[in-house]
N, C-alpha and C. Protein backbone atom coordinates (compact mmCIF):
# COMPACT_ATOMS: atom_id res chain seq x y z
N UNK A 1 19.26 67.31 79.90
CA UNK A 1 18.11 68.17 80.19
C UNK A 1 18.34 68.91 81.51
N UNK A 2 18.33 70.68 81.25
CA UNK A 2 18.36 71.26 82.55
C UNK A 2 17.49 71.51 83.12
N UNK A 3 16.64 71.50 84.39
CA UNK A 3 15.30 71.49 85.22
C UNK A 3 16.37 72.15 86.37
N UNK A 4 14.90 73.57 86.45
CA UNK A 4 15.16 74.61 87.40
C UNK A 4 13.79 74.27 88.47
N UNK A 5 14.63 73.82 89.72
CA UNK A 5 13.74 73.60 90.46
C UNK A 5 13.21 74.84 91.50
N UNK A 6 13.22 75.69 90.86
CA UNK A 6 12.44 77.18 91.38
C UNK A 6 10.89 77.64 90.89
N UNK A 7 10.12 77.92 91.74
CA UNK A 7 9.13 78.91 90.75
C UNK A 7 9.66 80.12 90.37
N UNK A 8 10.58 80.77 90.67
CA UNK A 8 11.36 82.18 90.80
C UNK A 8 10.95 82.85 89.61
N UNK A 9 10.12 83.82 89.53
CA UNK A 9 10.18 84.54 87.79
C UNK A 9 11.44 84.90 87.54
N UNK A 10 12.46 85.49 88.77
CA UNK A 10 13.41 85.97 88.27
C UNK A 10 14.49 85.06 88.14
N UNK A 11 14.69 83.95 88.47
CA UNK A 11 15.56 83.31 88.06
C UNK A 11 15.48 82.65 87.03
N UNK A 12 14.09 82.05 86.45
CA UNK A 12 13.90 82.13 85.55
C UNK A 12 14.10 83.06 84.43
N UNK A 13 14.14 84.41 84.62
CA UNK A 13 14.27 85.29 83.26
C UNK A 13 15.77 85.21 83.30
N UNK A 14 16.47 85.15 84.45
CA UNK A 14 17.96 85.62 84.32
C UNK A 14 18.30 84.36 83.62
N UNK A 15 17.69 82.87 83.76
CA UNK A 15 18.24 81.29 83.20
C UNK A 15 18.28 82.31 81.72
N UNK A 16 17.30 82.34 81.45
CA UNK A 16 16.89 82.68 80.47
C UNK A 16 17.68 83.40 79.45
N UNK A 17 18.06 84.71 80.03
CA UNK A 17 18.92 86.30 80.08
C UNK A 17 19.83 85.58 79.55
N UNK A 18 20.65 84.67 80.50
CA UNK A 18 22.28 84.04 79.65
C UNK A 18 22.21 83.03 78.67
N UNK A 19 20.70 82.37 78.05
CA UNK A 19 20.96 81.71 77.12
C UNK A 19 21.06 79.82 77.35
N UNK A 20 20.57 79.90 78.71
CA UNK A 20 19.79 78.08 78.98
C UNK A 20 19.02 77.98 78.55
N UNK A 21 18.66 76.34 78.23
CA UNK A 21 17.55 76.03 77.83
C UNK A 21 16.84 75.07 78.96
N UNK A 22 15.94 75.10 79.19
CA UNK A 22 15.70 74.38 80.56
C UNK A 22 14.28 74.24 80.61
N UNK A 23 13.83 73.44 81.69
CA UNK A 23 12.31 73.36 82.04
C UNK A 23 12.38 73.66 83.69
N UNK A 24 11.34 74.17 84.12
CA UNK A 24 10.80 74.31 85.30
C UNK A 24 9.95 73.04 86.04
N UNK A 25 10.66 72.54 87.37
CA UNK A 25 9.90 72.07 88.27
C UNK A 25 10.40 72.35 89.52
N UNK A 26 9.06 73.44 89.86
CA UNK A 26 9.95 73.99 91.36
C UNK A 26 9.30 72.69 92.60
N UNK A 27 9.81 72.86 93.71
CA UNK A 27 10.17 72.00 94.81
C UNK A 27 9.82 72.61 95.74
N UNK A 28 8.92 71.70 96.48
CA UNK A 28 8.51 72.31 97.84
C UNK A 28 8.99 71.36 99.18
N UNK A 29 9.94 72.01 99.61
CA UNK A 29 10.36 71.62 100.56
C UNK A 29 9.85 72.34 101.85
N UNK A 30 10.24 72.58 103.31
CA UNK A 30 10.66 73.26 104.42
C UNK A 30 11.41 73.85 104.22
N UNK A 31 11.55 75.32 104.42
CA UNK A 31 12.31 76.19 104.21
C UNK A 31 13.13 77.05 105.59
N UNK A 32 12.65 76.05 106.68
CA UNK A 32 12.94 77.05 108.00
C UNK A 32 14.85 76.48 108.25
N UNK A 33 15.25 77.32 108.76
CA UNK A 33 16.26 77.19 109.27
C UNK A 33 16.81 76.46 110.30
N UNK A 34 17.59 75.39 110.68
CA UNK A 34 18.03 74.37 111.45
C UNK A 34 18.40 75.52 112.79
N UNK A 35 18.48 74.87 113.62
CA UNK A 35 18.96 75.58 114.96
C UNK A 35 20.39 76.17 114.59
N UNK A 36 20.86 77.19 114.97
CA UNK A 36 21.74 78.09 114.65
C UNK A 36 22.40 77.47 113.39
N UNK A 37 21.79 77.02 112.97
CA UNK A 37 22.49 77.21 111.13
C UNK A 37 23.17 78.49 110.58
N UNK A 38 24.35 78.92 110.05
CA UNK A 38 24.79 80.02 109.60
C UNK A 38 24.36 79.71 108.56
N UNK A 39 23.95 81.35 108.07
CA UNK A 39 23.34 82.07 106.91
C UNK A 39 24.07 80.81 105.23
N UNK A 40 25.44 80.45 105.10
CA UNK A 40 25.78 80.14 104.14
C UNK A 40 25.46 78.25 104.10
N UNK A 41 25.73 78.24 104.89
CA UNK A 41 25.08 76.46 105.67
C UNK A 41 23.51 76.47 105.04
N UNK A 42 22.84 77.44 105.30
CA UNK A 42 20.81 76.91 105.53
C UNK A 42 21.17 77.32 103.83
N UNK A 43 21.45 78.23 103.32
CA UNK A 43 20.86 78.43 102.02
C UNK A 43 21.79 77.21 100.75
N UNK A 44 22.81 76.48 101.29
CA UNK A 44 23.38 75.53 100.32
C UNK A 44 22.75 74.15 100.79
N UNK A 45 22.08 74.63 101.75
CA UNK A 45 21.32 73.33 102.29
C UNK A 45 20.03 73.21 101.62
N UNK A 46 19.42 74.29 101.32
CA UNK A 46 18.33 74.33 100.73
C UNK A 46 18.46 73.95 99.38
N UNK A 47 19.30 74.86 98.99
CA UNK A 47 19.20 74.81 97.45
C UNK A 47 19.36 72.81 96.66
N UNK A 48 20.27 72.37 98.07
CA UNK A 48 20.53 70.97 97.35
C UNK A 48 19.68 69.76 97.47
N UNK A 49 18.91 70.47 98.44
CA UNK A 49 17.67 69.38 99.02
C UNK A 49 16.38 69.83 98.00
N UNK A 50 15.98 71.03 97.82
CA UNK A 50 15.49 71.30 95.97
C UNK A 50 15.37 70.16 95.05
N UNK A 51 17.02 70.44 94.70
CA UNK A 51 17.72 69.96 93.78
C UNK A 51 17.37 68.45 93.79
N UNK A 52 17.63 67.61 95.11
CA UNK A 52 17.57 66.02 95.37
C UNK A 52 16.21 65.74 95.36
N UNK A 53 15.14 66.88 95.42
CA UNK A 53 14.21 66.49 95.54
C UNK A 53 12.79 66.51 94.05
N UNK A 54 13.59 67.10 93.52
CA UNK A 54 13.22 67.05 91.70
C UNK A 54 13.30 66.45 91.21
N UNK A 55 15.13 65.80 91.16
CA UNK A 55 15.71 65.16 90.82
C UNK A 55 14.78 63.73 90.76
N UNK A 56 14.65 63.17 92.17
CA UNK A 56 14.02 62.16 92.18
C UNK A 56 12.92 61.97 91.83
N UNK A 57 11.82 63.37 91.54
CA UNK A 57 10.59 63.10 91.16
C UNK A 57 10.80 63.05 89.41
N UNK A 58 11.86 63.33 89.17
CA UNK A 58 12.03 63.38 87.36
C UNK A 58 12.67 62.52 86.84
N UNK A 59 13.83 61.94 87.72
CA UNK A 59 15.02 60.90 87.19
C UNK A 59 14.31 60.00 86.11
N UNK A 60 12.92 59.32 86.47
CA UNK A 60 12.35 58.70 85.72
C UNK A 60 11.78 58.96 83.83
N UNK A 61 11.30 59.98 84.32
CA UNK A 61 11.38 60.88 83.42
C UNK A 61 12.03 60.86 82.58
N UNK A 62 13.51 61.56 82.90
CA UNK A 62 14.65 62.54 81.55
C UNK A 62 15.41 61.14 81.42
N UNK A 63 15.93 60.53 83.13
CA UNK A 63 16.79 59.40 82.51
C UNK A 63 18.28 60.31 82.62
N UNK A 64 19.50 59.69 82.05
CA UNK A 64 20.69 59.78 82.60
C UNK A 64 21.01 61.65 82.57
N UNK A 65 20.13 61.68 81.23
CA UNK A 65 21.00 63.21 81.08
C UNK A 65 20.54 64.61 81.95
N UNK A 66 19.19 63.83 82.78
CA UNK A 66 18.83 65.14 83.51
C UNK A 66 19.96 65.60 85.11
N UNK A 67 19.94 66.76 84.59
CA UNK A 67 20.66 67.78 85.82
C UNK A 67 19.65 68.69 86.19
N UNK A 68 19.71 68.68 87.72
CA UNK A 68 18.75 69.72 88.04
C UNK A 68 19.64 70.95 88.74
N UNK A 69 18.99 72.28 88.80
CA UNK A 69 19.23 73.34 89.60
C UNK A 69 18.31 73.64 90.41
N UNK A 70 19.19 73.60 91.78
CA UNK A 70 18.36 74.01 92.64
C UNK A 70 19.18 75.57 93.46
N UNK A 71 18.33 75.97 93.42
CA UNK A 71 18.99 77.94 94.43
C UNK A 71 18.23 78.03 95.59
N UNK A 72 18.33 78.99 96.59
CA UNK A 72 18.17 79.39 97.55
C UNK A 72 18.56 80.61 97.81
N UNK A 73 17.68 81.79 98.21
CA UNK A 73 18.72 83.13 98.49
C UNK A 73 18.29 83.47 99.51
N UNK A 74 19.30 83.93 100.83
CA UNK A 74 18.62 84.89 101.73
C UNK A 74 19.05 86.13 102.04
N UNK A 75 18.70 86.61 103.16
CA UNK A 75 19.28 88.42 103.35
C UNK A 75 19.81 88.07 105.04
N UNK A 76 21.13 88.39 104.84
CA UNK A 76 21.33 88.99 106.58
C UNK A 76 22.19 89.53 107.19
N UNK A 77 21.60 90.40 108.12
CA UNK A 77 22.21 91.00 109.34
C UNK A 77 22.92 90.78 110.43
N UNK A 78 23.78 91.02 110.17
CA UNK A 78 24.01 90.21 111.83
C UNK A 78 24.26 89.29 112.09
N UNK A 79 24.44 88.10 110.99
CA UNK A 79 24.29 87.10 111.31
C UNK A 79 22.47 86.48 111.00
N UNK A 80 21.66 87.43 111.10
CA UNK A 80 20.37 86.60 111.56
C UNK A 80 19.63 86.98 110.07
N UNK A 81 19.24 85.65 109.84
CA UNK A 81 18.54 85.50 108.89
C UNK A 81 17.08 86.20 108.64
N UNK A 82 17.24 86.94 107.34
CA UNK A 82 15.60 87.67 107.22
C UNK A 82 15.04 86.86 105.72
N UNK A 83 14.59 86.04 105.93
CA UNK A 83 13.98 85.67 104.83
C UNK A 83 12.94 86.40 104.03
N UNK A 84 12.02 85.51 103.49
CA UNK A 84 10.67 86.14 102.98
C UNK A 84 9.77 86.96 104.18
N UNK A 85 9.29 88.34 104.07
CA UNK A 85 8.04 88.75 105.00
C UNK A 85 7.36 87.57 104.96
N UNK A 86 6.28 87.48 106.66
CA UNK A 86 5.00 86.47 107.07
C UNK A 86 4.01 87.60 106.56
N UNK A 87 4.45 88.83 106.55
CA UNK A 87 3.12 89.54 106.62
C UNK A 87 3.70 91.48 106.09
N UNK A 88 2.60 92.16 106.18
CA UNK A 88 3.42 93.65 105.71
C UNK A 88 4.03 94.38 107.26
N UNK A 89 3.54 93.37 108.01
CA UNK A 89 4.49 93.75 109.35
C UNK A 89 5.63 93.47 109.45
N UNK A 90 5.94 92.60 109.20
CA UNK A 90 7.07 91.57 109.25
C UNK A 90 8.09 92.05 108.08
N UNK A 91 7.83 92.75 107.04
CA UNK A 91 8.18 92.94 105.51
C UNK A 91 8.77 94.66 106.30
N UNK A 92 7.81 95.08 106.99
CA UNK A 92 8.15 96.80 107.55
C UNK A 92 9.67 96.89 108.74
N UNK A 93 9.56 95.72 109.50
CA UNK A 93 10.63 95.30 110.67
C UNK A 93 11.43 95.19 110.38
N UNK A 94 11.44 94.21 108.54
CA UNK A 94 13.07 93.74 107.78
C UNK A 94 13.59 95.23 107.55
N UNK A 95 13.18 95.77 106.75
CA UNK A 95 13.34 97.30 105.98
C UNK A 95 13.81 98.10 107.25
N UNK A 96 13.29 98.20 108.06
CA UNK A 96 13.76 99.28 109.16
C UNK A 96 15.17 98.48 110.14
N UNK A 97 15.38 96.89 109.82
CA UNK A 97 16.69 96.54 110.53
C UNK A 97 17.48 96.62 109.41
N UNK A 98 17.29 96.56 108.16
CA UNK A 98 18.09 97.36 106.56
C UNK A 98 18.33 98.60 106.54
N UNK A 99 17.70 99.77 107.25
CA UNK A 99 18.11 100.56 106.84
C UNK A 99 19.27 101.36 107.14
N UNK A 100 20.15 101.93 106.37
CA UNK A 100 21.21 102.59 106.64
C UNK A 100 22.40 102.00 107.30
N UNK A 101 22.02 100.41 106.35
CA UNK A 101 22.83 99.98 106.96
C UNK A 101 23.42 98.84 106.01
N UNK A 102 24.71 98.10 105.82
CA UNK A 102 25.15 97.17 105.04
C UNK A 102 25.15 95.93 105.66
N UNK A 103 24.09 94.80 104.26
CA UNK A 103 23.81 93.59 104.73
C UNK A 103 24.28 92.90 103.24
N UNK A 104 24.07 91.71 103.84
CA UNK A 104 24.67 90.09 102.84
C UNK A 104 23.53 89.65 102.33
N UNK A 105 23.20 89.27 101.05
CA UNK A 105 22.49 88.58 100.71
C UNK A 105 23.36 87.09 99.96
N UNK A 106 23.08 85.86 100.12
CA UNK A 106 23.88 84.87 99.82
C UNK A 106 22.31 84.17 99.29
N UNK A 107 23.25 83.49 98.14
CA UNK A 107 22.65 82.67 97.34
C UNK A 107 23.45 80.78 97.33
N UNK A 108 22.68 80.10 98.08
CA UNK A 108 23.36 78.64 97.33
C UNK A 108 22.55 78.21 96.36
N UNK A 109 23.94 77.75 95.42
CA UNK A 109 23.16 76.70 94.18
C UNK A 109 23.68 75.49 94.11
N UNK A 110 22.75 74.75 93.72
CA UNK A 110 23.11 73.19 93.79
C UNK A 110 22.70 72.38 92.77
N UNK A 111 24.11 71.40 91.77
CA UNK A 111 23.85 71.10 90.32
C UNK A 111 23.28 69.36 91.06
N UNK A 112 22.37 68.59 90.78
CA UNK A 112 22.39 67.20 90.92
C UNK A 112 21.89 66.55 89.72
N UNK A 113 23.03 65.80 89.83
CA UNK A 113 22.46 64.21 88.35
C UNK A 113 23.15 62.90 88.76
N UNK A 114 22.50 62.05 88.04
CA UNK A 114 22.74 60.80 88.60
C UNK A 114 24.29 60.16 89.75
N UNK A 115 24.92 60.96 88.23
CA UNK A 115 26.71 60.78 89.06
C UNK A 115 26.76 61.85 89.88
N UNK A 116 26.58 62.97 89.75
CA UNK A 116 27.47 64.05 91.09
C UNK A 116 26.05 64.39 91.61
N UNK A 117 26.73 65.70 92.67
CA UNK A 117 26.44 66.38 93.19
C UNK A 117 27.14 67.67 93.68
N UNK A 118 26.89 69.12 93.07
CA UNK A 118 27.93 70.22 93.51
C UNK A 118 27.10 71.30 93.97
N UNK A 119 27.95 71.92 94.88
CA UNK A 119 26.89 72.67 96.21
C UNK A 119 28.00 74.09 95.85
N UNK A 120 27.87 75.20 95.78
CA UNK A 120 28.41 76.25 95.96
C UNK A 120 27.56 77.48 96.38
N UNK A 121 28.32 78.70 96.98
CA UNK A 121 27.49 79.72 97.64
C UNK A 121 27.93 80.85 96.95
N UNK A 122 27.23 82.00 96.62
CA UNK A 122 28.00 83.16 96.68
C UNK A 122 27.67 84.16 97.73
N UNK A 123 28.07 85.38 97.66
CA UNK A 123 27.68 86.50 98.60
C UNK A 123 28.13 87.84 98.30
N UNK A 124 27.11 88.60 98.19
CA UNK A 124 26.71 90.15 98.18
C UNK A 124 26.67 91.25 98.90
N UNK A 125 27.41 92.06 99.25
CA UNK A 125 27.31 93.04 100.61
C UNK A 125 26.34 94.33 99.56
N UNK A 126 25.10 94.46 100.25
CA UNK A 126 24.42 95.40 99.95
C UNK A 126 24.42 97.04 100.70
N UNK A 127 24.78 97.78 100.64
CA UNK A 127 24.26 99.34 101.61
C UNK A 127 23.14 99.89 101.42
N UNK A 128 22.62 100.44 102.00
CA UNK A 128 20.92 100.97 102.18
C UNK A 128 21.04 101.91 102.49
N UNK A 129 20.39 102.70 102.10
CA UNK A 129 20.77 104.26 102.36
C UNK A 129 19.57 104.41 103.77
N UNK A 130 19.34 105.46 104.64
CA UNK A 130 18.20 105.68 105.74
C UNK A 130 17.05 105.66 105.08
N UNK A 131 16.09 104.61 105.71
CA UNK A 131 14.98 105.26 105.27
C UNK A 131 13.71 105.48 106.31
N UNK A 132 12.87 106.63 106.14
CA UNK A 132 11.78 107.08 106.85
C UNK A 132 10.70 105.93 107.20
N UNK A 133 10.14 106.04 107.89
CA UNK A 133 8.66 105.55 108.08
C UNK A 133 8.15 105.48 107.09
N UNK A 134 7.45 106.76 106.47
CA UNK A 134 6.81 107.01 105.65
C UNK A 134 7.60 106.36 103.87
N UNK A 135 8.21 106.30 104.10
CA UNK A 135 9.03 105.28 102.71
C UNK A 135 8.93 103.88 102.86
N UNK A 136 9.47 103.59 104.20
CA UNK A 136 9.15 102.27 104.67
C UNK A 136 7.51 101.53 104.11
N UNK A 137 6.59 102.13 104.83
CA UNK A 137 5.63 102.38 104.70
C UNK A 137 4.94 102.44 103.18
N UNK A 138 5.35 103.36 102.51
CA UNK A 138 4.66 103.55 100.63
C UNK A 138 5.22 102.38 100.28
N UNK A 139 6.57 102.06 100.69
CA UNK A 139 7.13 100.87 99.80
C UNK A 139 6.32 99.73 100.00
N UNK A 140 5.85 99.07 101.08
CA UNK A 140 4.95 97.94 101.66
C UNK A 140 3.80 98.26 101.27
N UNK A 141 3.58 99.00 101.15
CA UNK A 141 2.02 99.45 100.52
C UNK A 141 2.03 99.01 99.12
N UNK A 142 3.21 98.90 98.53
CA UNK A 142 3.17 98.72 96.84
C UNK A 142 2.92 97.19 96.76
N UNK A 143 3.75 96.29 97.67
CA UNK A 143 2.99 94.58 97.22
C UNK A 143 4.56 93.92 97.51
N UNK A 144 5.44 95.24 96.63
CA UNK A 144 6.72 94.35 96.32
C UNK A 144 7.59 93.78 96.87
N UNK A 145 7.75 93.94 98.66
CA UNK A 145 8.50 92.91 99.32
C UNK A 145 7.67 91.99 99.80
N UNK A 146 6.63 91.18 99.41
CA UNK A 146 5.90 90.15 100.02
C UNK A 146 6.66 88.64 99.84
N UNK A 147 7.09 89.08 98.89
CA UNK A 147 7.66 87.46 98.31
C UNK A 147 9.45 87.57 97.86
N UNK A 148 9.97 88.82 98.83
CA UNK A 148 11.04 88.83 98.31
C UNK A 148 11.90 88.61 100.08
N UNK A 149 13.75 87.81 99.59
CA UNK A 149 14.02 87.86 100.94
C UNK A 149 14.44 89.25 101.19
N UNK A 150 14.64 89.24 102.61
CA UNK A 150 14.72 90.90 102.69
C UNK A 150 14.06 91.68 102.38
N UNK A 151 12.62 91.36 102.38
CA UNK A 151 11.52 92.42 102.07
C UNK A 151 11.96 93.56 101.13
N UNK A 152 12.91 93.09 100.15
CA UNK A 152 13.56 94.25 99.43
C UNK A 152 13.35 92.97 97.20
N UNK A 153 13.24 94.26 96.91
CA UNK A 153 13.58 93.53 95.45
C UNK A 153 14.95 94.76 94.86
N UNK A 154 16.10 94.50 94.63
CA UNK A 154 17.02 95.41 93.96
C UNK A 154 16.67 95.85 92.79
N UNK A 155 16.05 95.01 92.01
CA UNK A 155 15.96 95.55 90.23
C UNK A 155 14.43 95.97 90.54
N UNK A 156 14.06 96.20 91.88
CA UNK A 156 12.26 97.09 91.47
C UNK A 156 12.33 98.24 92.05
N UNK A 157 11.55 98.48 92.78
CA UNK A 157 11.65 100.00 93.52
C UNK A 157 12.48 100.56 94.73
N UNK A 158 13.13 99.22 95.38
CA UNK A 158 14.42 99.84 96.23
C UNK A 158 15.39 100.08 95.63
N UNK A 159 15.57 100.01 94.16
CA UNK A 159 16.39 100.08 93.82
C UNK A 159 17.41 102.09 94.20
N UNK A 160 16.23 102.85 94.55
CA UNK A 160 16.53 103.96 94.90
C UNK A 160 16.76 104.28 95.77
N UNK A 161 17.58 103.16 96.86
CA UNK A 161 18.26 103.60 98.83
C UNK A 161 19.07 102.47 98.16
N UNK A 162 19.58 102.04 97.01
CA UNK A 162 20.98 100.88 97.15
C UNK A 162 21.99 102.04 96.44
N UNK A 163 23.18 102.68 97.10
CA UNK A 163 23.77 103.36 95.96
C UNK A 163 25.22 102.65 96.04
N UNK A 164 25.30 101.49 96.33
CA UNK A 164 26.30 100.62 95.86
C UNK A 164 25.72 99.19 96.66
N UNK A 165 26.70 98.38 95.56
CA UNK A 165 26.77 96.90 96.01
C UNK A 165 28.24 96.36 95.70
N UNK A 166 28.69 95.26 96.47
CA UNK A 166 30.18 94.90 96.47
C UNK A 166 30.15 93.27 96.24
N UNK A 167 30.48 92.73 94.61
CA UNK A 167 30.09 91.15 94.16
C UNK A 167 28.91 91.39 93.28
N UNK A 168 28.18 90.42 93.21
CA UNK A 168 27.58 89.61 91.92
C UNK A 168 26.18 90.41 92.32
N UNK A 169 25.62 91.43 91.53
CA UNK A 169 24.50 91.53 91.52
C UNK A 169 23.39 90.87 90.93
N UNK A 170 23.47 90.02 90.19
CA UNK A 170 22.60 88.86 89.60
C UNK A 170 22.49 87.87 90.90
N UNK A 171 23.15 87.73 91.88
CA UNK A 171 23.00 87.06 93.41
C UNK A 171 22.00 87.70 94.07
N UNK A 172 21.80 88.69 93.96
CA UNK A 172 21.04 89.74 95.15
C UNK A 172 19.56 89.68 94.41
N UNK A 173 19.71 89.58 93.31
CA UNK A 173 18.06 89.15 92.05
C UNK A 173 17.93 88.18 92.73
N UNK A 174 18.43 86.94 92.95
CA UNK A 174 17.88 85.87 92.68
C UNK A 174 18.72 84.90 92.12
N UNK A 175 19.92 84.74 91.21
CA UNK A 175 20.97 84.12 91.00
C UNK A 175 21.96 84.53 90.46
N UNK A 176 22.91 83.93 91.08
CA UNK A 176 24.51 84.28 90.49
C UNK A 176 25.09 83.58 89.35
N UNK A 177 24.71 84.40 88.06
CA UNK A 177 24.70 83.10 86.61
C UNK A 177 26.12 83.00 86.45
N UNK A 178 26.98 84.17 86.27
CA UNK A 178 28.31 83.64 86.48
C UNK A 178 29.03 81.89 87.20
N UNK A 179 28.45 82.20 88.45
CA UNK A 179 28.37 80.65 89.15
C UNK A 179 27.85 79.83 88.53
N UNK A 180 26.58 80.29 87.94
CA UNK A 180 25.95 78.64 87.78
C UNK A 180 26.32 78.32 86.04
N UNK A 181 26.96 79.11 85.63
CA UNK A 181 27.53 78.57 84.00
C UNK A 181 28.48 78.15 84.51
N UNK A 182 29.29 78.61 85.43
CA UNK A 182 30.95 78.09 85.84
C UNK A 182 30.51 76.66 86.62
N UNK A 183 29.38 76.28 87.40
CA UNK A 183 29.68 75.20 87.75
C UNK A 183 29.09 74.01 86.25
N UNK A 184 27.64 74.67 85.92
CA UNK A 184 27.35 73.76 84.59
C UNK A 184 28.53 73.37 83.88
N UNK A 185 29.56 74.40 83.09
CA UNK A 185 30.59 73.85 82.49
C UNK A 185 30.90 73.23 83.14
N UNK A 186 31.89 72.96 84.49
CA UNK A 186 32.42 71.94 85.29
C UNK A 186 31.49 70.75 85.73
N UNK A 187 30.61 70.62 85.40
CA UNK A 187 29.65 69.60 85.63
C UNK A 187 29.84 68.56 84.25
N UNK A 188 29.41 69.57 83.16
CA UNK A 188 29.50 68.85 82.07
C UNK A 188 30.96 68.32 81.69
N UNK A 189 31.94 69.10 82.23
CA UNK A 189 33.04 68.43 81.65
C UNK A 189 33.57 66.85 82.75
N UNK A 190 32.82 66.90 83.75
CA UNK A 190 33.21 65.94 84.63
C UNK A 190 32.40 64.94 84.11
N UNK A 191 31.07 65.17 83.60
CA UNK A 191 30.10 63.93 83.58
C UNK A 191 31.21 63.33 81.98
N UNK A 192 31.35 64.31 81.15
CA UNK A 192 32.09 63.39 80.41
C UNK A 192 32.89 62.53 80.44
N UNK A 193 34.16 63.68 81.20
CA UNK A 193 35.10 62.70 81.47
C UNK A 193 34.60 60.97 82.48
N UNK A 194 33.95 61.36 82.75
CA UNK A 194 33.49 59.84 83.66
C UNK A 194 32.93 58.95 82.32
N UNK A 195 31.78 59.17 81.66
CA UNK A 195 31.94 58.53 80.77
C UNK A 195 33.48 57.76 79.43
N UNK A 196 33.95 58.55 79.70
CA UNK A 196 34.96 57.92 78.64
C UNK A 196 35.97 56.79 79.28
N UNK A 197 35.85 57.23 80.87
CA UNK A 197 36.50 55.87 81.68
C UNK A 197 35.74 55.21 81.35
């Protein structure tokens, strides 16, 4: 049994998109960042503490065959992490240190079941084309970076200042399914092989 420990609509549609079958129990953890944690460190950290933390509220539950997924995505500059907007201020500040300018969005995902545990990251270089005040501005006015990292969503209405991306654009949504079928297969073929020892 696969359990996606996200509320994510979109990772959910993308589980979905490639053809999992799965249940939802998202995980509420702390989401802040450790003292200078680099960007690929906090988000494989997250995603696996998710993951450990489902895990244990379900193990009872599914029993040997449950695997959980846990993700994490963030956006950054510089080095410095822009997560989710606090507010449409905060959502206006990300967008204007984005603009016209090329940033990373990294995703960790993390498979846990009884026997393992596998942690992997990917990463996305996004470009942004300039944008005005007044764009800045209509865009925050619409709702749609409230709950996104990087006060940006790619597949909604910024999609018109991205005129390239370099890697996995299913990462910059929300998940990198390529990854997470490539580690599922390698998951499943390990849990077997352990069984047949």
């Amino acid at each position: 049994m696969l359990v996606l420990a996200s509320a994510s609509p979109r990772r959910r549609e993308l589980l979905t998109q490639a053809g999992f079958e799965f249940r939802v129990h998202p995980a509420h953890i702390p989401e802040e960042p450790l003292l200078n944690e680099d960007p690929v460190a906090y988000v494989s950290r997250l995603a696996r503490e998710k993951a450990e933390v489902v895990f244990k509220q379900l193990s009872s539950v599914y029993g040997a065959g449950l695997v959980v997924l846990g993700a994490d995505t963030t956006v950054t500059l510089d080095d410095q992490i822009l997560g989710k907007p606090e507010s449409a201020q905060d959502a206006t500040r990300m967008l204007r240190l984005l603009s016209g300018r090329t940033h990373r969005v990294i995703t960790g995902v993390a498979l846990v079941s009884a026997a393992q545990t596998q942690v992997a990251s990917e990463v996305t270089s996004v470009e942004f084309l300039g944008l005005s005040d007044e764009q800045i501005a209509e865009y925050v006015a619409t709702g749609e970076p409230s709950d996104k990292a990087g006060a940006y969503a790619i597949q909604g209405r910024a999609a018109r200042w991205i005129p390239r991306i370099e890697g996995c654009y299913f990462n910059v949504v929300g998940l990198p399914i390529a990854l997470v079928a490539t580690l599922l297969e390698a998951f499943s073929l390990r849990t077997s092989s352990q069984r047949e020892l």
